[in-house]
C-alpha atoms as a PDB file:
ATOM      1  CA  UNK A   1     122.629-106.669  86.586  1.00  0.00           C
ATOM      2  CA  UNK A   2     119.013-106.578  87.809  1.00  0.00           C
ATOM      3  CA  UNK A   3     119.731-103.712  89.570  1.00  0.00           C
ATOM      4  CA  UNK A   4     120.778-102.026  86.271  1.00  0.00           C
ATOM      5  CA  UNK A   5     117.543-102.730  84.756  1.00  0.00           C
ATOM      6  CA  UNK A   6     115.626-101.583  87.845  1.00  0.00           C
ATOM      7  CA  UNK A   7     117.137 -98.209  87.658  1.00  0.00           C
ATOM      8  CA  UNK A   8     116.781 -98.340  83.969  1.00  0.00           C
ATOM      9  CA  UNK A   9     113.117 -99.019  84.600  1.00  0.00           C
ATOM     10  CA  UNK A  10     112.741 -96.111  86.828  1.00  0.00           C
ATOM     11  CA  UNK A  11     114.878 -93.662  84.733  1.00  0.00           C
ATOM     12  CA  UNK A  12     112.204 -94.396  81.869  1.00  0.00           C
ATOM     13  CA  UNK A  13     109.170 -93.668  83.714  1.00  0.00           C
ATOM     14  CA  UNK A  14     110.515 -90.658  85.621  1.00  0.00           C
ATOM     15  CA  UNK A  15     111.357 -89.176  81.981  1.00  0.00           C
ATOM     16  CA  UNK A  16     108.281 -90.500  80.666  1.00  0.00           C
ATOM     17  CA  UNK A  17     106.117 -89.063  83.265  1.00  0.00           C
ATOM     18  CA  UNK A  18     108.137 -85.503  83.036  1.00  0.00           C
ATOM     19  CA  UNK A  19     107.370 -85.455  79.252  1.00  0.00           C
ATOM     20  CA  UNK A  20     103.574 -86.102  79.640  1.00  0.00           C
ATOM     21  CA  UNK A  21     103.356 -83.710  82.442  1.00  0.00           C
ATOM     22  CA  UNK A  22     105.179 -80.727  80.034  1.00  0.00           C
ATOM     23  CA  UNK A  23     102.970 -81.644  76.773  1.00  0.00           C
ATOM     24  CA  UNK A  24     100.070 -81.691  79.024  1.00  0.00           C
ATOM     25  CA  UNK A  25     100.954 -78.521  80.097  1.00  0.00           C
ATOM     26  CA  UNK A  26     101.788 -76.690  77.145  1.00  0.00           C
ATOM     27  CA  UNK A  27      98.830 -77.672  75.202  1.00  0.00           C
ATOM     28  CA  UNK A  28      96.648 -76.560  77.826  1.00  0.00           C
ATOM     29  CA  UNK A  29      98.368 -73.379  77.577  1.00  0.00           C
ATOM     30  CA  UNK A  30      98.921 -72.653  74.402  1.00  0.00           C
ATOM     31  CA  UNK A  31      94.827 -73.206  73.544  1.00  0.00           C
ATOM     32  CA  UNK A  32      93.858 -71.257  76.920  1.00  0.00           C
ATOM     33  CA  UNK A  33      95.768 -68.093  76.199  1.00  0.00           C
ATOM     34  CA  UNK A  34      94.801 -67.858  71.885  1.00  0.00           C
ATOM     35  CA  UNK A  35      91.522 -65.619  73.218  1.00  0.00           C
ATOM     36  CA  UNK A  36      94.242 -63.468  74.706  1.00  0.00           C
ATOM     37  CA  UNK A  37      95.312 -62.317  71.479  1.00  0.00           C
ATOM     38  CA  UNK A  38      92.310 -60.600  70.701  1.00  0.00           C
ATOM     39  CA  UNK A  39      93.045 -58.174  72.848  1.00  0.00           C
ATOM     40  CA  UNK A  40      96.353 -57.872  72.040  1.00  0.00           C
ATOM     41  CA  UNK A  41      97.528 -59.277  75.561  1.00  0.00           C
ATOM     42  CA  UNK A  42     100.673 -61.818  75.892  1.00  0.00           C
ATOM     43  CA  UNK A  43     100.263 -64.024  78.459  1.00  0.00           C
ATOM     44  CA  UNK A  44     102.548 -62.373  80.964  1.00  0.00           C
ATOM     45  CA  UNK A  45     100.481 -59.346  80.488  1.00  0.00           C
ATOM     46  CA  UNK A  46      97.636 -61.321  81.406  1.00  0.00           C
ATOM     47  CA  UNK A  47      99.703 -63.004  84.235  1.00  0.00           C
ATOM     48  CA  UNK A  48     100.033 -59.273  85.706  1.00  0.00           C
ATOM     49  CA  UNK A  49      96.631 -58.268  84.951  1.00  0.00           C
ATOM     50  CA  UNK A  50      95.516 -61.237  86.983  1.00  0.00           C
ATOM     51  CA  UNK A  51      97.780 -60.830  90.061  1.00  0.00           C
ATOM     52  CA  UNK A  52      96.947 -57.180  90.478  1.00  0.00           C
ATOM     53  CA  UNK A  53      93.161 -57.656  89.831  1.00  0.00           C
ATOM     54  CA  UNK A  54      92.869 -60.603  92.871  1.00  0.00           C
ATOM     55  CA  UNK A  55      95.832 -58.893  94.827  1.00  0.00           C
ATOM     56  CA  UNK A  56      95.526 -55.533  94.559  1.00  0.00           C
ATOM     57  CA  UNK A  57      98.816 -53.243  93.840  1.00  0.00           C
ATOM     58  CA  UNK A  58     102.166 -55.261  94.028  1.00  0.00           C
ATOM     59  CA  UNK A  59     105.465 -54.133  93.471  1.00  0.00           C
ATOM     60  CA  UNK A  60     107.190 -55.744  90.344  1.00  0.00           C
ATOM     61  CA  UNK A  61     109.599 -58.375  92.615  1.00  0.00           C
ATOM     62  CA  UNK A  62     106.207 -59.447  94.204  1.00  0.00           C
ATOM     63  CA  UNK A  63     104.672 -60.000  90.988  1.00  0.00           C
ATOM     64  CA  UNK A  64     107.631 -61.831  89.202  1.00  0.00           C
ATOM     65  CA  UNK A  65     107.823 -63.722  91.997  1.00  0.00           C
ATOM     66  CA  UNK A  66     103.892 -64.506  91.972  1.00  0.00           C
ATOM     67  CA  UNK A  67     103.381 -65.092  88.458  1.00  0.00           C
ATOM     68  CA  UNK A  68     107.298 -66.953  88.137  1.00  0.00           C
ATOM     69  CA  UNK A  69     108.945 -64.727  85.812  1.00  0.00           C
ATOM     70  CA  UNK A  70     112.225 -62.833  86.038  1.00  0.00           C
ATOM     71  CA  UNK A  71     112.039 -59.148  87.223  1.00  0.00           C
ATOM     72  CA  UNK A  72     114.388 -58.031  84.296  1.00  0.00           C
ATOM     73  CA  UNK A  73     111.089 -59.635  82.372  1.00  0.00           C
ATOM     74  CA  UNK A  74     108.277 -58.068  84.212  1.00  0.00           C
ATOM     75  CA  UNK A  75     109.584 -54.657  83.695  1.00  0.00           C
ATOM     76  CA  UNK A  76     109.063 -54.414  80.032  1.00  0.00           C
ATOM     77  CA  UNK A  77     105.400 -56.521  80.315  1.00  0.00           C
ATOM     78  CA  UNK A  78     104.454 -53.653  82.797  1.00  0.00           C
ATOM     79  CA  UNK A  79     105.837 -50.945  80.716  1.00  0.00           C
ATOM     80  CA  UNK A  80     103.641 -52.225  77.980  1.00  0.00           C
ATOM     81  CA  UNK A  81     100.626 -52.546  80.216  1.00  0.00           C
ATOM     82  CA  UNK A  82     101.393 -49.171  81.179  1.00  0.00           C
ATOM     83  CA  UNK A  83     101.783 -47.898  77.859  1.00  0.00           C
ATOM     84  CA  UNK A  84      98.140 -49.318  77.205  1.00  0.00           C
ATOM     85  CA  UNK A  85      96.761 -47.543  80.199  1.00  0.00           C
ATOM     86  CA  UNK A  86      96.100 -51.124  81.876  1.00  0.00           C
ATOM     87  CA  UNK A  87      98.390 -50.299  84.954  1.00  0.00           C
ATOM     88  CA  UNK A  88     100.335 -47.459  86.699  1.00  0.00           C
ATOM     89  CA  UNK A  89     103.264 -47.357  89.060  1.00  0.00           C
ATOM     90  CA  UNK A  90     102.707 -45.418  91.838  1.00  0.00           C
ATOM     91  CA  UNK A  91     105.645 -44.698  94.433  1.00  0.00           C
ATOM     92  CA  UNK A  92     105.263 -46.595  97.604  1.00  0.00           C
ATOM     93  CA  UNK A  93     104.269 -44.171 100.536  1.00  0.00           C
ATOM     94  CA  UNK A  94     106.019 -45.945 103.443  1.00  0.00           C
ATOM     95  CA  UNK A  95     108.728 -46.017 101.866  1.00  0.00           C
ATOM     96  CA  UNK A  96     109.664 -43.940  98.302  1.00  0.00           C
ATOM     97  CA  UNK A  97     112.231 -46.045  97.111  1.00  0.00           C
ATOM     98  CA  UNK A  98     109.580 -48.828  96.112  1.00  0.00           C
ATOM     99  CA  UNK A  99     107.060 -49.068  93.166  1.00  0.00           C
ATOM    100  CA  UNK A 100     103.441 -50.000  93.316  1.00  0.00           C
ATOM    101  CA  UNK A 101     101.778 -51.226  90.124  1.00  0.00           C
ATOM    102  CA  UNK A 102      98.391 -50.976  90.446  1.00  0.00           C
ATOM    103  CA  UNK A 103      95.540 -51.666  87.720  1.00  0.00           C
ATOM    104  CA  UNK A 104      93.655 -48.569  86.001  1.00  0.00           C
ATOM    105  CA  UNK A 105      90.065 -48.751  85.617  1.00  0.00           C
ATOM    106  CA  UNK A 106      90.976 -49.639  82.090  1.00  0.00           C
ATOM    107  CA  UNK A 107      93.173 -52.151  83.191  1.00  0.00           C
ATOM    108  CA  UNK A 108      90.106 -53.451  85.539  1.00  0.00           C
ATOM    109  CA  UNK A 109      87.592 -53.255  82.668  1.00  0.00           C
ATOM    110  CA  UNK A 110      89.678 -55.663  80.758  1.00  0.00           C
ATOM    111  CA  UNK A 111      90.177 -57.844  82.474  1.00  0.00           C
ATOM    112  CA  UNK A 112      86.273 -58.318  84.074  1.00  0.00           C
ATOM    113  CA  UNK A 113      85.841 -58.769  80.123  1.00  0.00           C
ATOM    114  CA  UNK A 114      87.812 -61.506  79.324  1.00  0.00           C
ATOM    115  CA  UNK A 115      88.412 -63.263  82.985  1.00  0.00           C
ATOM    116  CA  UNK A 116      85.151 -65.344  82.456  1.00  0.00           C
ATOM    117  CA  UNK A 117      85.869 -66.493  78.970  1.00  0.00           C
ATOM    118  CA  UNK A 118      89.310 -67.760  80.558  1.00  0.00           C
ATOM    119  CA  UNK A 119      87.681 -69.750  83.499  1.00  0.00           C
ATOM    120  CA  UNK A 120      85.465 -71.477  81.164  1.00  0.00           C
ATOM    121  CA  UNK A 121      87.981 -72.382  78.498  1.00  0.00           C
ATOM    122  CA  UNK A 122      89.534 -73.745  81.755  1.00  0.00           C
ATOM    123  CA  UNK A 123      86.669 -75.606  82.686  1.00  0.00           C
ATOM    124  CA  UNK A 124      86.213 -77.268  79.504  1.00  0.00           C
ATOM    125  CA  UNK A 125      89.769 -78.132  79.296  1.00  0.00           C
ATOM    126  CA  UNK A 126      89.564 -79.974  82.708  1.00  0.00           C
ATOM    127  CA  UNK A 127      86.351 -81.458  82.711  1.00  0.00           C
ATOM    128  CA  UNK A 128      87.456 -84.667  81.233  1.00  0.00           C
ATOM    129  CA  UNK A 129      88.353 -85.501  84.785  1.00  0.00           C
ATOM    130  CA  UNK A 130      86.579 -86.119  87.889  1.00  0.00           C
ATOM    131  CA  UNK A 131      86.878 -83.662  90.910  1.00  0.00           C
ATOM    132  CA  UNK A 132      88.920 -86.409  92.812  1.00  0.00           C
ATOM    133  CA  UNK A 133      90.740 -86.766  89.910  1.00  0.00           C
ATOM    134  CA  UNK A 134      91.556 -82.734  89.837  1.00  0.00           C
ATOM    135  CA  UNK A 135      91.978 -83.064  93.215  1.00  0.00           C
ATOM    136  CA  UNK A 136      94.790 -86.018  92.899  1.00  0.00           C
ATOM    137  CA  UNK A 137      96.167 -83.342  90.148  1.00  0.00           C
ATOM    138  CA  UNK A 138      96.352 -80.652  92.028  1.00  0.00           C
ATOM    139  CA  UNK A 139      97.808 -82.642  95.337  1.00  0.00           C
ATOM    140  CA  UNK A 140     100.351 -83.884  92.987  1.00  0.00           C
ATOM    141  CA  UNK A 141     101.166 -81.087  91.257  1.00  0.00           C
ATOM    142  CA  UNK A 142     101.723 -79.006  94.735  1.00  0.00           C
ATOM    143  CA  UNK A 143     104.086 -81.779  96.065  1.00  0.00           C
ATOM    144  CA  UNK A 144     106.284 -80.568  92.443  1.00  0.00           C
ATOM    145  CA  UNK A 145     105.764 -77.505  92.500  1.00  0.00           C
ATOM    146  CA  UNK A 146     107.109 -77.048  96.331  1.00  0.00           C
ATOM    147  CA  UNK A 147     110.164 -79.295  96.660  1.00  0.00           C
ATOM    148  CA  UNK A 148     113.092 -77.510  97.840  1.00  0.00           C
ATOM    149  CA  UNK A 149     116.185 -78.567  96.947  1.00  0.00           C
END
């Protein structure tokens, strides 16, 4: 019977813990990306935007993969980049069968412009912790994020 009640125990704070770490999350998220919608971006679009700006020109499986979204899903976020003049595809000269998405200078512009706003929101968001705190955050949120099953 104690044994029950230990893995009861752990059960609860395992789902407890899962639960605090997704609301955290999400409200983080959802306040962070509201400046995104004055400039009509989603946050995948940003996502892209982002990756290609730091990265330079990826092909879409490299950026689905980087920003954790499905390719099926990246190809309509860059079409609609693309659309916007934010990005192109280019063919790949080593080897033609590839894609390159690259930003435009559009696509640059915009996101110079807003980047800083982001980073700050950010800041504010996370300054209600110490750096070893952030640092504890981070360590622990790596040890998640790369467990292989």
């Amino acid at each position: 019977m104690p044994r029950q009640d230990k893995t009861s125990k752990n059960n609860d704070l395992v789902l407890s813990s899962y639960i605090k770490l997704m609301r955290a999350a999400d409200s983080i998220t959802n306040r962070s990306h509201r400046h995104l919608s004055d400039v009509k971006l989603s946050f995948s679009q940003f996502a892209v935007i982002e990756a290609l700006y730091h990265l330079g020109p990826l092909c879409q499986r490299d950026i689905a993969t980087k920003i954790l979204k499905s390719s099926r899903n990246i190809t309509m976020v860059v079409d609609n980049l693309e659309k916007r003049n934010l990005v192109l595809r280019e063919r790949d000269a080593g080897d033609r069968r590839y894609l390159n998405v690259r930003l435009t200078d559009e696509g640059r512009a915009l996101f110079e412009s807003i980047y800083p706003r982001h980073v700050e929101f950010l800041k504010g968001e996370m300054e209600i912790l110490s750096a070893g705190e952030l640092e504890e955050l981070g360590r622990l949120c790596r040890i998640l994020g790369t467990r292989k099953r």
